[in-house]
N, C-alpha and C. Protein backbone atom coordinates (compact mmCIF):
# COMPACT_ATOMS: atom_id res chain seq x y z
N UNK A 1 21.12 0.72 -49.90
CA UNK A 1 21.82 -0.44 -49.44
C UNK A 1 21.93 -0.38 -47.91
N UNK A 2 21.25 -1.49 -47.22
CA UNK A 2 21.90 -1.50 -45.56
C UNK A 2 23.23 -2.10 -45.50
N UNK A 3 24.01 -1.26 -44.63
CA UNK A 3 25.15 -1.93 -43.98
C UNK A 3 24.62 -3.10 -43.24
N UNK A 4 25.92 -3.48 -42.13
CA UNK A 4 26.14 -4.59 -41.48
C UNK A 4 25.44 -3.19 -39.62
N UNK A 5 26.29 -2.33 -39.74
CA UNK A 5 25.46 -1.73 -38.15
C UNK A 5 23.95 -0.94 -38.37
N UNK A 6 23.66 -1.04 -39.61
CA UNK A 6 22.01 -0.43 -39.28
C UNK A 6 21.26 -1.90 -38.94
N UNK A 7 22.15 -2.91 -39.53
CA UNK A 7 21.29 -4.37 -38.71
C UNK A 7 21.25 -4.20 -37.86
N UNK A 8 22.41 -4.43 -37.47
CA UNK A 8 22.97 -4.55 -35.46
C UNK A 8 22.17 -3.60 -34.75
N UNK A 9 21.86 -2.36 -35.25
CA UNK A 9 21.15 -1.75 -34.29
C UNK A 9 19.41 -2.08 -34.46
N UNK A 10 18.76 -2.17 -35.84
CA UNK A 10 17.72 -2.93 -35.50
C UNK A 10 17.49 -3.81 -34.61
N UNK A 11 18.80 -4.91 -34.98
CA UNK A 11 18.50 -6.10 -34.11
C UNK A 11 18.50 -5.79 -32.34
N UNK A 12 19.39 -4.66 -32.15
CA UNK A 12 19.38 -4.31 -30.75
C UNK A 12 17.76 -3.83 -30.29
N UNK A 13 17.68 -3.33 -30.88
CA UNK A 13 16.39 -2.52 -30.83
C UNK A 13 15.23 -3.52 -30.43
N UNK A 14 15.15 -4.53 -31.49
CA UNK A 14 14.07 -5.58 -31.44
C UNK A 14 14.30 -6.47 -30.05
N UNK A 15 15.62 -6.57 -29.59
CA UNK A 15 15.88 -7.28 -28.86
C UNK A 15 15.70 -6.61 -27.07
N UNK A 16 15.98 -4.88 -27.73
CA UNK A 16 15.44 -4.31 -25.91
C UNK A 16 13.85 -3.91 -26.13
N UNK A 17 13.31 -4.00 -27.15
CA UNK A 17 11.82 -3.92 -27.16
C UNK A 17 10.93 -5.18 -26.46
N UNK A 18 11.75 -6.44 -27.07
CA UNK A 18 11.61 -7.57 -26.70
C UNK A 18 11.54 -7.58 -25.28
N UNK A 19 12.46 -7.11 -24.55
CA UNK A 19 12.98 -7.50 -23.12
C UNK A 19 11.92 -6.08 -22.29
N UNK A 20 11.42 -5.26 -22.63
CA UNK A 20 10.90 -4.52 -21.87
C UNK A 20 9.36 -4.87 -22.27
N UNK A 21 8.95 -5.54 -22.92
CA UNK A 21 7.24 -6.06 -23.61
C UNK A 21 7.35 -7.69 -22.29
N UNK A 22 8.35 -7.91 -21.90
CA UNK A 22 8.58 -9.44 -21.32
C UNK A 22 8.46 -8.78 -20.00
N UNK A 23 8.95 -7.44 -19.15
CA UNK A 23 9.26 -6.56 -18.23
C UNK A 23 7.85 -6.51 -17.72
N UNK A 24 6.75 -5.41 -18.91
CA UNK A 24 5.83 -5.22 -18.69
C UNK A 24 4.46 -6.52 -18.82
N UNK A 25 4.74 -7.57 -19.50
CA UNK A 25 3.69 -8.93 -18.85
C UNK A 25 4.04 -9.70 -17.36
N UNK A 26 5.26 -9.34 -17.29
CA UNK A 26 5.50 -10.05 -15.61
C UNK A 26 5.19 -9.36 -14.58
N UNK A 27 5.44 -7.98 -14.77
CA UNK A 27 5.18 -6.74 -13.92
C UNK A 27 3.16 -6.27 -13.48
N UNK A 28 2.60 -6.73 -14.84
CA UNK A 28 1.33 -6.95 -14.54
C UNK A 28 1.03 -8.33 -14.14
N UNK A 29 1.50 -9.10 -14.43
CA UNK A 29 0.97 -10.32 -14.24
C UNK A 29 0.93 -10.25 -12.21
N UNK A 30 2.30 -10.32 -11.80
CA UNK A 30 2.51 -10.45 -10.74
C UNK A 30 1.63 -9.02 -9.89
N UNK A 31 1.27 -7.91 -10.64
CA UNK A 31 0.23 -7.26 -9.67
C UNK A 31 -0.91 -8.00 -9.50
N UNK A 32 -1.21 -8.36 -10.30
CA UNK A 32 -2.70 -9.58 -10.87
C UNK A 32 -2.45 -10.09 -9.56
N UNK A 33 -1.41 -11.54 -9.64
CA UNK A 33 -1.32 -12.14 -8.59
C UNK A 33 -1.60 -12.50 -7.41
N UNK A 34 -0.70 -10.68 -7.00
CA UNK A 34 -0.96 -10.44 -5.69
C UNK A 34 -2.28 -10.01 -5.21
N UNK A 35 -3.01 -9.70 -5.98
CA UNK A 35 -4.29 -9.23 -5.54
C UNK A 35 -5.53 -10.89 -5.75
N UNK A 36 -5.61 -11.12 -6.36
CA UNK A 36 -5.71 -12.57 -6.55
C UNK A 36 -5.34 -12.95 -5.48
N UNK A 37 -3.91 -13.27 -4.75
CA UNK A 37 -3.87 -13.83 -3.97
C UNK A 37 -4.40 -13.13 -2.65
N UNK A 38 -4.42 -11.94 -2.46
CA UNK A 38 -5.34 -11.60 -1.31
C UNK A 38 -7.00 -11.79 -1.07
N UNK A 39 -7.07 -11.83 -2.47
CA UNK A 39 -8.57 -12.09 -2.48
C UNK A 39 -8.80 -13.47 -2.31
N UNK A 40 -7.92 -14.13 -2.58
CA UNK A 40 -8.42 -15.91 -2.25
C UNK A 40 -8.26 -16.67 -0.86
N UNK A 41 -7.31 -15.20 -0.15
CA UNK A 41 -6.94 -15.73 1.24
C UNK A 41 -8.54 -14.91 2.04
N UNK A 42 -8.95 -13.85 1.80
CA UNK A 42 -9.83 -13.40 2.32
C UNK A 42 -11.36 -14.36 2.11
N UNK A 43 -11.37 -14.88 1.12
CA UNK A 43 -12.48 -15.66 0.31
C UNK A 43 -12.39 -17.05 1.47
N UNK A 44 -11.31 -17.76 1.48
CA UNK A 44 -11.09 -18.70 2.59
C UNK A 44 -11.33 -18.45 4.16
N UNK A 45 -11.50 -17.15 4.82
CA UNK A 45 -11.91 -17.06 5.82
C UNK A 45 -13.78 -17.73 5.95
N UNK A 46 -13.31 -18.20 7.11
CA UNK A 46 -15.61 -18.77 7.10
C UNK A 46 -16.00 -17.59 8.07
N UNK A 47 -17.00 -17.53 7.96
CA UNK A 47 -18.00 -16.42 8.79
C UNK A 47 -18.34 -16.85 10.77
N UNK A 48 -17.48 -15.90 11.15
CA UNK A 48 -17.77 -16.32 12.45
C UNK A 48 -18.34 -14.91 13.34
N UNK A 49 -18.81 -14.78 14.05
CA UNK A 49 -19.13 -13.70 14.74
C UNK A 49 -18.50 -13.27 15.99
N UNK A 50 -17.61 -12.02 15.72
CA UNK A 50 -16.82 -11.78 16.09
C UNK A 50 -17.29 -10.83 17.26
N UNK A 51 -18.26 -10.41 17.31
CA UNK A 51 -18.81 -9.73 19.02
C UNK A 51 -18.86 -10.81 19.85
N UNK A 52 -19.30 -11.77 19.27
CA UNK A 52 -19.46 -13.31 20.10
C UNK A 52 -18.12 -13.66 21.14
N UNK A 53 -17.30 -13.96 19.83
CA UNK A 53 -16.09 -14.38 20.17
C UNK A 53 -15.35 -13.22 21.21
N UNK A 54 -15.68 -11.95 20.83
CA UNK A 54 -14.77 -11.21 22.01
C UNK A 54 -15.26 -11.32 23.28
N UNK A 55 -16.61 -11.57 23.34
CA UNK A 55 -17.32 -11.52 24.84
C UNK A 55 -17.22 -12.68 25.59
N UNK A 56 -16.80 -13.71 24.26
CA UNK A 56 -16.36 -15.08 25.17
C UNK A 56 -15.17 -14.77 25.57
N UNK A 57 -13.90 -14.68 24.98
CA UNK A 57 -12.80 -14.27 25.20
C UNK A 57 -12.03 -13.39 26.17
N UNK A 58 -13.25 -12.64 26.35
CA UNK A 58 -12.74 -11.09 27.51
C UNK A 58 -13.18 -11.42 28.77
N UNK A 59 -13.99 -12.71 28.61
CA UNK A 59 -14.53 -12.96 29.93
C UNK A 59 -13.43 -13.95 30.83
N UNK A 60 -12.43 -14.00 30.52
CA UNK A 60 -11.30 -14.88 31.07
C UNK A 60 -10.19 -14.27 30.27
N UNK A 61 -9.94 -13.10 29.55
CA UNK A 61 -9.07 -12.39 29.29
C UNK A 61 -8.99 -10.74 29.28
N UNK A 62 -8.19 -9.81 29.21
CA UNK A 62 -7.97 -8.67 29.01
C UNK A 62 -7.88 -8.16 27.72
N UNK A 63 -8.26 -7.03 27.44
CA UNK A 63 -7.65 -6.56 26.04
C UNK A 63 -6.27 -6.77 25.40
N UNK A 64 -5.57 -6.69 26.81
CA UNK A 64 -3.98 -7.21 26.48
C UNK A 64 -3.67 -8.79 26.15
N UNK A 65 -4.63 -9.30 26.68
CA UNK A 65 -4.36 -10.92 26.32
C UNK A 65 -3.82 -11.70 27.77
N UNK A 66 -3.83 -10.67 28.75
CA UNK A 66 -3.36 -11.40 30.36
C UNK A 66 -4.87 -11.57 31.17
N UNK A 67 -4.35 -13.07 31.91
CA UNK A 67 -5.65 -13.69 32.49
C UNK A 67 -6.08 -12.40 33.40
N UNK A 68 -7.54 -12.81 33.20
CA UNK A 68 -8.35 -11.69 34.26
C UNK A 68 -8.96 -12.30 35.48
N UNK A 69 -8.29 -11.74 36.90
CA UNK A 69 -9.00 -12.18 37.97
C UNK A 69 -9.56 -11.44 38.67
N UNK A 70 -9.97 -10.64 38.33
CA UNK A 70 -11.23 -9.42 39.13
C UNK A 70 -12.61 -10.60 39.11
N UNK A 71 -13.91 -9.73 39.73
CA UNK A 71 -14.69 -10.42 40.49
C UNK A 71 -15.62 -10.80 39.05
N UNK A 72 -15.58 -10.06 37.52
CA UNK A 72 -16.72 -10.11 36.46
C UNK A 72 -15.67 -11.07 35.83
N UNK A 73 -14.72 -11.56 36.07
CA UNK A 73 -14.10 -12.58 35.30
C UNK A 73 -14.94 -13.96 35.16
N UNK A 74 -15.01 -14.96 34.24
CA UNK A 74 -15.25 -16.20 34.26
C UNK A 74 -17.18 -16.43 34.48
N UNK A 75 -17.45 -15.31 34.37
CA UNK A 75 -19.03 -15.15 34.60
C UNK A 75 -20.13 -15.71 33.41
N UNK A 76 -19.63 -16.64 32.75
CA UNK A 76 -20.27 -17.01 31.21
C UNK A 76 -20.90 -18.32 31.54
N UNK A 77 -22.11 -18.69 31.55
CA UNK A 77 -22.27 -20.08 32.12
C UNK A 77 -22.09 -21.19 30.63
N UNK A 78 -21.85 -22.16 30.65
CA UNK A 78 -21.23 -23.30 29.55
C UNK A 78 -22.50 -23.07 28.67
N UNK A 79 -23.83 -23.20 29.09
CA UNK A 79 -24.53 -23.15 27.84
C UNK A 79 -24.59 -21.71 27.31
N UNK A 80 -24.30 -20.64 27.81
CA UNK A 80 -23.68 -19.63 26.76
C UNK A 80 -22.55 -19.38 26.24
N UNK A 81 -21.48 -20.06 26.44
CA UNK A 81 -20.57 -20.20 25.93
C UNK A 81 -20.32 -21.08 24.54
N UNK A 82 -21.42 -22.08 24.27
CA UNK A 82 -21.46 -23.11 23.62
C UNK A 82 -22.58 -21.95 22.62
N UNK A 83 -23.65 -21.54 22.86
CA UNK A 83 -24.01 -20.82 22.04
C UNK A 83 -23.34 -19.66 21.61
N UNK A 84 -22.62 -18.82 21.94
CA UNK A 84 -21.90 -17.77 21.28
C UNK A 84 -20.91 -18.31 20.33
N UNK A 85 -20.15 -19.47 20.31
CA UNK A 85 -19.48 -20.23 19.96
C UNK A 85 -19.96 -20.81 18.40
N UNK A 86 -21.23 -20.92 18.87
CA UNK A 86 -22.18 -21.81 17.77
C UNK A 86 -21.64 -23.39 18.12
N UNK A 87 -21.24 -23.59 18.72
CA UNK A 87 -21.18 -24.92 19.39
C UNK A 87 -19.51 -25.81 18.64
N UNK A 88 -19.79 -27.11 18.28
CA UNK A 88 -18.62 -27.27 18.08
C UNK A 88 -17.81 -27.05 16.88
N UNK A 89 -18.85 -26.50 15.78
CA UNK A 89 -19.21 -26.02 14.58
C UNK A 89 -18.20 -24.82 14.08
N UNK A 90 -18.68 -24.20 15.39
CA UNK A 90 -18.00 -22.54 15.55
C UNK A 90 -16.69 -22.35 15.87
N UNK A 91 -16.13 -23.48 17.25
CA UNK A 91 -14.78 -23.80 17.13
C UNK A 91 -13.96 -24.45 16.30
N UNK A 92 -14.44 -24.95 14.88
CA UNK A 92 -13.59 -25.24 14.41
C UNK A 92 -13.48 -24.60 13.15
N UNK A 93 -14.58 -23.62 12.82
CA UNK A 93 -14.22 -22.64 12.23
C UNK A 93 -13.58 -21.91 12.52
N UNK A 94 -13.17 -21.69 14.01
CA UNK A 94 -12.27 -20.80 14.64
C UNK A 94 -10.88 -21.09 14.28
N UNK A 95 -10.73 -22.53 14.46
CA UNK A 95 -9.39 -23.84 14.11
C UNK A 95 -9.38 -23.15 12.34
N UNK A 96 -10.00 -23.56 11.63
CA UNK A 96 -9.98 -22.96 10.12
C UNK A 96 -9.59 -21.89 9.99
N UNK A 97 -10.22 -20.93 10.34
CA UNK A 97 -9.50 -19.43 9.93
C UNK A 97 -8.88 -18.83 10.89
N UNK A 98 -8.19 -19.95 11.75
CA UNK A 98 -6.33 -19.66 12.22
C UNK A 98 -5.60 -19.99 11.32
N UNK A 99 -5.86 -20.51 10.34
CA UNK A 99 -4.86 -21.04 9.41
C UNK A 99 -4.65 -20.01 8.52
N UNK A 100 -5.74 -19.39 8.20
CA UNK A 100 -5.89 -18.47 7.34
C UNK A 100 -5.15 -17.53 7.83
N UNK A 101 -5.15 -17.13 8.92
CA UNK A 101 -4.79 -15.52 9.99
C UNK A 101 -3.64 -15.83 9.43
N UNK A 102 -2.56 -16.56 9.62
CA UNK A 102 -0.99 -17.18 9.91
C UNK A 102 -1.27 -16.93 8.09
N UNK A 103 -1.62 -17.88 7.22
CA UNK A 103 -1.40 -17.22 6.02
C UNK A 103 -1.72 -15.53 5.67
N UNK A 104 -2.55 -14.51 6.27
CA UNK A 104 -2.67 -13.22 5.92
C UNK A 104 -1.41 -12.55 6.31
N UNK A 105 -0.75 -13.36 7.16
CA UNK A 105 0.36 -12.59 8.35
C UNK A 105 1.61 -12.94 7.08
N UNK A 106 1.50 -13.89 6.71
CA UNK A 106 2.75 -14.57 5.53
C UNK A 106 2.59 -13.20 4.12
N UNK A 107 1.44 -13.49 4.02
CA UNK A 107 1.18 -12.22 2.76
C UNK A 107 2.15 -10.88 3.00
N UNK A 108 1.69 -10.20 3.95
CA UNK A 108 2.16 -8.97 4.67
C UNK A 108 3.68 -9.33 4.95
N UNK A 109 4.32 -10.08 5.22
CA UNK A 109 5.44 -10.46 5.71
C UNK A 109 6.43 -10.49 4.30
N UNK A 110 6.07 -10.65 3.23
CA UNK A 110 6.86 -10.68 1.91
C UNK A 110 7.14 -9.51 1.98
N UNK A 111 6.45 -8.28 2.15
CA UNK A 111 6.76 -7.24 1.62
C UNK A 111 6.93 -6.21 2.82
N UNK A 112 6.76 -6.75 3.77
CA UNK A 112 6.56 -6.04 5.48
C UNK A 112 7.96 -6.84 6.24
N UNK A 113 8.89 -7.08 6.09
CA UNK A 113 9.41 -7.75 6.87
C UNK A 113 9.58 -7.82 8.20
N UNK A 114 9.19 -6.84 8.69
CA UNK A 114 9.21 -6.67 10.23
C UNK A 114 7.38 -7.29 10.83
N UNK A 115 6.84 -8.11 9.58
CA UNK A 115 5.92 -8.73 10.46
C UNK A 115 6.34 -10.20 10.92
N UNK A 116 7.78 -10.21 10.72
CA UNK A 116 8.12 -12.14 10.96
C UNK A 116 7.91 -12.33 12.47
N UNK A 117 8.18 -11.45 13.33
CA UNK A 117 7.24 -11.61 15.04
C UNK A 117 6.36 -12.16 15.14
N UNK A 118 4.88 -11.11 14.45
CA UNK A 118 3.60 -11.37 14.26
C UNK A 118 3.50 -13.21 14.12
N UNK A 119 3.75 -13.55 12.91
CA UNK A 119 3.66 -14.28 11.92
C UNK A 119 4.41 -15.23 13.59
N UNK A 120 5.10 -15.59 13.70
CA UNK A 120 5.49 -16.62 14.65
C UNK A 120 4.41 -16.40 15.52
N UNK A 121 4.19 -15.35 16.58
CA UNK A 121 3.20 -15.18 17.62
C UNK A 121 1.66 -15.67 16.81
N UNK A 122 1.24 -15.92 15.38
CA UNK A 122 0.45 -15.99 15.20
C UNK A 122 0.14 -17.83 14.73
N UNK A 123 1.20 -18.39 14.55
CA UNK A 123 1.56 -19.54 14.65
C UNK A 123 1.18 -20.58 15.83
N UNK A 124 1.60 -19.69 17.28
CA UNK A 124 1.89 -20.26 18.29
C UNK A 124 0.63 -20.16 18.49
N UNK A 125 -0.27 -19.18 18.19
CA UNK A 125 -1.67 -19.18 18.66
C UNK A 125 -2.25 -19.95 17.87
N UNK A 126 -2.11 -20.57 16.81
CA UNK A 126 -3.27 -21.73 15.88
C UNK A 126 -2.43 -22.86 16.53
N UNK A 127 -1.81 -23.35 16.96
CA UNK A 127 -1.03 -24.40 17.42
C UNK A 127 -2.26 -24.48 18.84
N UNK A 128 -2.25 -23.75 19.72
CA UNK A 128 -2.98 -23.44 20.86
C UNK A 128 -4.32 -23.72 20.78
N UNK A 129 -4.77 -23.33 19.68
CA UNK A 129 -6.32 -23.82 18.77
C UNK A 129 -6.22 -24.84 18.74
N UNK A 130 -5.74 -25.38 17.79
CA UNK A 130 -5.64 -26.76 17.64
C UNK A 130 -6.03 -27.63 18.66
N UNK A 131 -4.70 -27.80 19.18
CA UNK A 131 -4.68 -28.13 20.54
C UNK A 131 -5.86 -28.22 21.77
N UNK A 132 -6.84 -27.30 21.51
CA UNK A 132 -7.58 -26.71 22.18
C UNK A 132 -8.54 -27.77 21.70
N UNK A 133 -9.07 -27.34 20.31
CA UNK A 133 -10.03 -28.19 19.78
C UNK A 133 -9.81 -29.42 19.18
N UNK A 134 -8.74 -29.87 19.39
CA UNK A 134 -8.33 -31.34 19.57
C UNK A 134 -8.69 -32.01 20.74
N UNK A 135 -8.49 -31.41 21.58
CA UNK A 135 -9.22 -32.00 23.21
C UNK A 135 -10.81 -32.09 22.72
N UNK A 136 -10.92 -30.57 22.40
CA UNK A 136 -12.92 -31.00 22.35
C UNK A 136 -13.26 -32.11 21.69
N UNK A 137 -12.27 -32.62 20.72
CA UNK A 137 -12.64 -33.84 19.75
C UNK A 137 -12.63 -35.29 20.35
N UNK A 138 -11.83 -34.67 21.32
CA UNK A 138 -11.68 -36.10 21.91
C UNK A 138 -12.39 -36.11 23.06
N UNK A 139 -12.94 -34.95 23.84
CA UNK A 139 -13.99 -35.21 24.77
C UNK A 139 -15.38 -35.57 24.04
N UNK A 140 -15.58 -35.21 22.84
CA UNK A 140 -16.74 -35.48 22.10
C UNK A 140 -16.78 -37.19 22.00
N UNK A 141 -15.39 -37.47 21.41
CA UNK A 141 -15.24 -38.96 21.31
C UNK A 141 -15.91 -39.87 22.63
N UNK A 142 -16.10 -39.48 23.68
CA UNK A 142 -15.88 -40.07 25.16
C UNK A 142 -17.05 -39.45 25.54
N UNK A 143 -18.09 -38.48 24.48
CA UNK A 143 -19.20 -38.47 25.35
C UNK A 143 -18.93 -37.20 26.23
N UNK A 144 -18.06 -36.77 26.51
CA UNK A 144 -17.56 -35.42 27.65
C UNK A 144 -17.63 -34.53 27.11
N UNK A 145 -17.95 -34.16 25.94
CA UNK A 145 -17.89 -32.67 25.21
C UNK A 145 -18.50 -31.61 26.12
N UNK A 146 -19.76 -31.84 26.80
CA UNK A 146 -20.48 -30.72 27.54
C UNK A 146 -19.60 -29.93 29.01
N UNK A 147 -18.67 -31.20 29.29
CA UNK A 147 -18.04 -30.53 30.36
C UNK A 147 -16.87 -29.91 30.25
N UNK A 148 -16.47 -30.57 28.65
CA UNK A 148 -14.99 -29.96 28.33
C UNK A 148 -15.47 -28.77 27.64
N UNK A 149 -16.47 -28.21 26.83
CA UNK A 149 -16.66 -27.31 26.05
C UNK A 149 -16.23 -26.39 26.91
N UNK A 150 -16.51 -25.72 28.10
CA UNK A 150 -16.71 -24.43 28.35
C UNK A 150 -15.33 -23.53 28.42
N UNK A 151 -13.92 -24.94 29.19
CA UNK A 151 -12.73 -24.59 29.62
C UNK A 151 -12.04 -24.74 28.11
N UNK A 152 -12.14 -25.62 27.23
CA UNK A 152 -11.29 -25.84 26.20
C UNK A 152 -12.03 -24.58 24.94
N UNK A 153 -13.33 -24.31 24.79
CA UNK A 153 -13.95 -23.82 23.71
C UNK A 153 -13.45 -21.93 23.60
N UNK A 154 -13.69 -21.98 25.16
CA UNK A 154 -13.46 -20.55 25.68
C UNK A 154 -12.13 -20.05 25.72
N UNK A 155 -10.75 -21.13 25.76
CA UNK A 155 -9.46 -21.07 25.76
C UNK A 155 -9.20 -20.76 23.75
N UNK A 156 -9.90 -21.68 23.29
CA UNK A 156 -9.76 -21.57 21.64
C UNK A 156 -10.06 -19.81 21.36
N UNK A 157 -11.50 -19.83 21.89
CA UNK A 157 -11.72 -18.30 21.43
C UNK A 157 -11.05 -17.11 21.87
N UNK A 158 -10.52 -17.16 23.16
CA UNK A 158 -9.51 -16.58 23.38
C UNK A 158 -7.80 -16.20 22.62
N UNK A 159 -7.89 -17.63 22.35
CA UNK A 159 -6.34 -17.12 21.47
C UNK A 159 -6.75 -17.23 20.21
N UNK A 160 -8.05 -17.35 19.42
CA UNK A 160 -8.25 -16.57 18.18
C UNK A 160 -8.78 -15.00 18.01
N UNK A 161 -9.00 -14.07 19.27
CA UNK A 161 -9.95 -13.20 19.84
C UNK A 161 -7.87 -12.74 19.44
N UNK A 162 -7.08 -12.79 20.56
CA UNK A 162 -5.94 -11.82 20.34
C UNK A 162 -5.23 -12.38 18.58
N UNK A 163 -5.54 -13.48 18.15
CA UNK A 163 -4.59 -13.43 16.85
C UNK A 163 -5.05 -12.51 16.27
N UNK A 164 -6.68 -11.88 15.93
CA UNK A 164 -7.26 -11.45 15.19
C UNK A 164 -7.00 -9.99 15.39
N UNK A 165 -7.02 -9.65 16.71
CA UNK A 165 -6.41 -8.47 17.39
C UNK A 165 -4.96 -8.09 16.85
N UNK A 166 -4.06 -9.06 16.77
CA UNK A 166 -2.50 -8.74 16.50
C UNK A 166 -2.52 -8.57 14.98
N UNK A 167 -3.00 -9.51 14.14
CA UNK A 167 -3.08 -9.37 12.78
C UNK A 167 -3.64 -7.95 12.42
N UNK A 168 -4.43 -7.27 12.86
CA UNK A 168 -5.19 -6.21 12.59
C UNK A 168 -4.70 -5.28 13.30
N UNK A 169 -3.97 -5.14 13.55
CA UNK A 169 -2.56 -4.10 14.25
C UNK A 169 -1.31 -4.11 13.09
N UNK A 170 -1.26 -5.48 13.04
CA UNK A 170 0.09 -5.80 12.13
C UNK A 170 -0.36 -4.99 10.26
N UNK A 171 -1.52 -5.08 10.11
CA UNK A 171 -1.93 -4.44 8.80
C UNK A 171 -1.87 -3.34 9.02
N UNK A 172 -2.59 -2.09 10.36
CA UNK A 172 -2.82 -1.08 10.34
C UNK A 172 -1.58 -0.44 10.54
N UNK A 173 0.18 -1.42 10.50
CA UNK A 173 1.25 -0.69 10.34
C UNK A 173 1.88 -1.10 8.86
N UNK A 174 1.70 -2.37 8.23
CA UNK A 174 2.46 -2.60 7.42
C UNK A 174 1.41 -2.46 6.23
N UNK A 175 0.28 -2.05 6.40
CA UNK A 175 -0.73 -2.32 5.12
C UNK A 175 -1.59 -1.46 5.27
N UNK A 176 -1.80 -0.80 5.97
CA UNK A 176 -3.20 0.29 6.01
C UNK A 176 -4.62 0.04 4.90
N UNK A 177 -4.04 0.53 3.54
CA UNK A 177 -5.25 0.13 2.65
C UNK A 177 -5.96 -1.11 2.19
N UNK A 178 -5.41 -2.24 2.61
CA UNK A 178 -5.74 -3.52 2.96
C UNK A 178 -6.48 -3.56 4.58
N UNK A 179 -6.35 -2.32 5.37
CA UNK A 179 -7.05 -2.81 6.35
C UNK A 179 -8.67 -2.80 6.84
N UNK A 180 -9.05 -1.90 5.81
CA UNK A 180 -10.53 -2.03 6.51
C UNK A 180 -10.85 -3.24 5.35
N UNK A 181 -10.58 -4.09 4.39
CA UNK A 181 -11.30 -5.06 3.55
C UNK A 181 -10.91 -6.15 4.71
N UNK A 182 -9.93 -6.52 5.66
CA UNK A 182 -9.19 -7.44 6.55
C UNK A 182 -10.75 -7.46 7.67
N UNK A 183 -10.76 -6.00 7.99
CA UNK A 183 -11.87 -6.25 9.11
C UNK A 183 -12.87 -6.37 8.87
N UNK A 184 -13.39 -6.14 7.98
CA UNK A 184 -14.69 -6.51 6.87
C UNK A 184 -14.86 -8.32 6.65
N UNK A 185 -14.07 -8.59 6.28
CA UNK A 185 -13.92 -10.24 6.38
C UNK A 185 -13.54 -11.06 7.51
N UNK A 186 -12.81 -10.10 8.61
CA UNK A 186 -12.92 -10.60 9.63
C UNK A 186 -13.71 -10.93 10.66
């Protein structure tokens, strides 16, 4: 014959089996997720060439990101600048995967909280893009693209040259084993 507490404790039983089987599908699910979601933010970067971009970039900037006025500064003539660039093509792939950077910086920032700096400084620099290659759009509109490319194209690659720089600092403290797949896609 069962009593009334060998129920109660079945029923307990079924009920913390229940709750730790519910524990372990959310607990995988959400590892799933997160990796999923890194992989779909990395998948969204477009292919740009990034020796390109630094040699445009360094040529009117420093490693630190402060203007350079020594005598090898500014030495890039517009039609190489437009080709390293890949032309207007290239800057706005640059515009594209600023968006992305600012989302990799959000990823890291859930679980990194001390990347919410980054993540603003990396903001202010796709804003700057934008901006940048919003002019080229509108010198294109007007026919001026060739004279605006060199000052506006070279300003874009510049502040995607340090986001890419800061983001890849910001992993190699808050993420390490995420960082060589970051520079691999970067």
């Amino acid at each position: 014959m069962i009593d009334r507490a060998d129920i109660f404790i079945g029923a307990v039983a079924i009920f913390v089996g229940s709750l730790i089987a519910i524990a372990v599908y959310y607990y995988r699910r959400a590892r799933n997720s997160t990796q999923n979601d890194w992989d779909s933010l990395l998948s969204r970067l477009m292919r740009v060439d990034r020796s390109s971009i630094a040699e445009v970039a360094l040529d009117v900037i420093d490693e630190s990101g402060q203007q350079r006025n020594d005598q090898g500064c500014a030495i890039l003539e517009p039609p190489e600048i437009w080709k390293l660039l890949g032309g207007m093509e290239g800057v706005e792939a640059l515009e594209s995967n600023s968006r992305v950077l600012i989302d990799l910086a959000f990823y890291l920032q859930q679980r990194y909280p001390e990347a919410l700096v980054v993540a603003e400084q990396l903001r202010l620099s796709a804003r700057e893009i934008e901006w940048q290659v919003g002019r080229l759009r509108g010198a294109a509109e007007t026919g001026k693209l060739a004279g605006a490319f060199p000052m506006y194209g070279q300003r874009a690659a510049a502040a995607y040259y340090l986001m890419t720089q800061r983001l890849l600092d910001l992993y190699e403290q808050g993420d390490p084993p995420r960082l060589a797949a970051l520079q691999k896609a970067l």
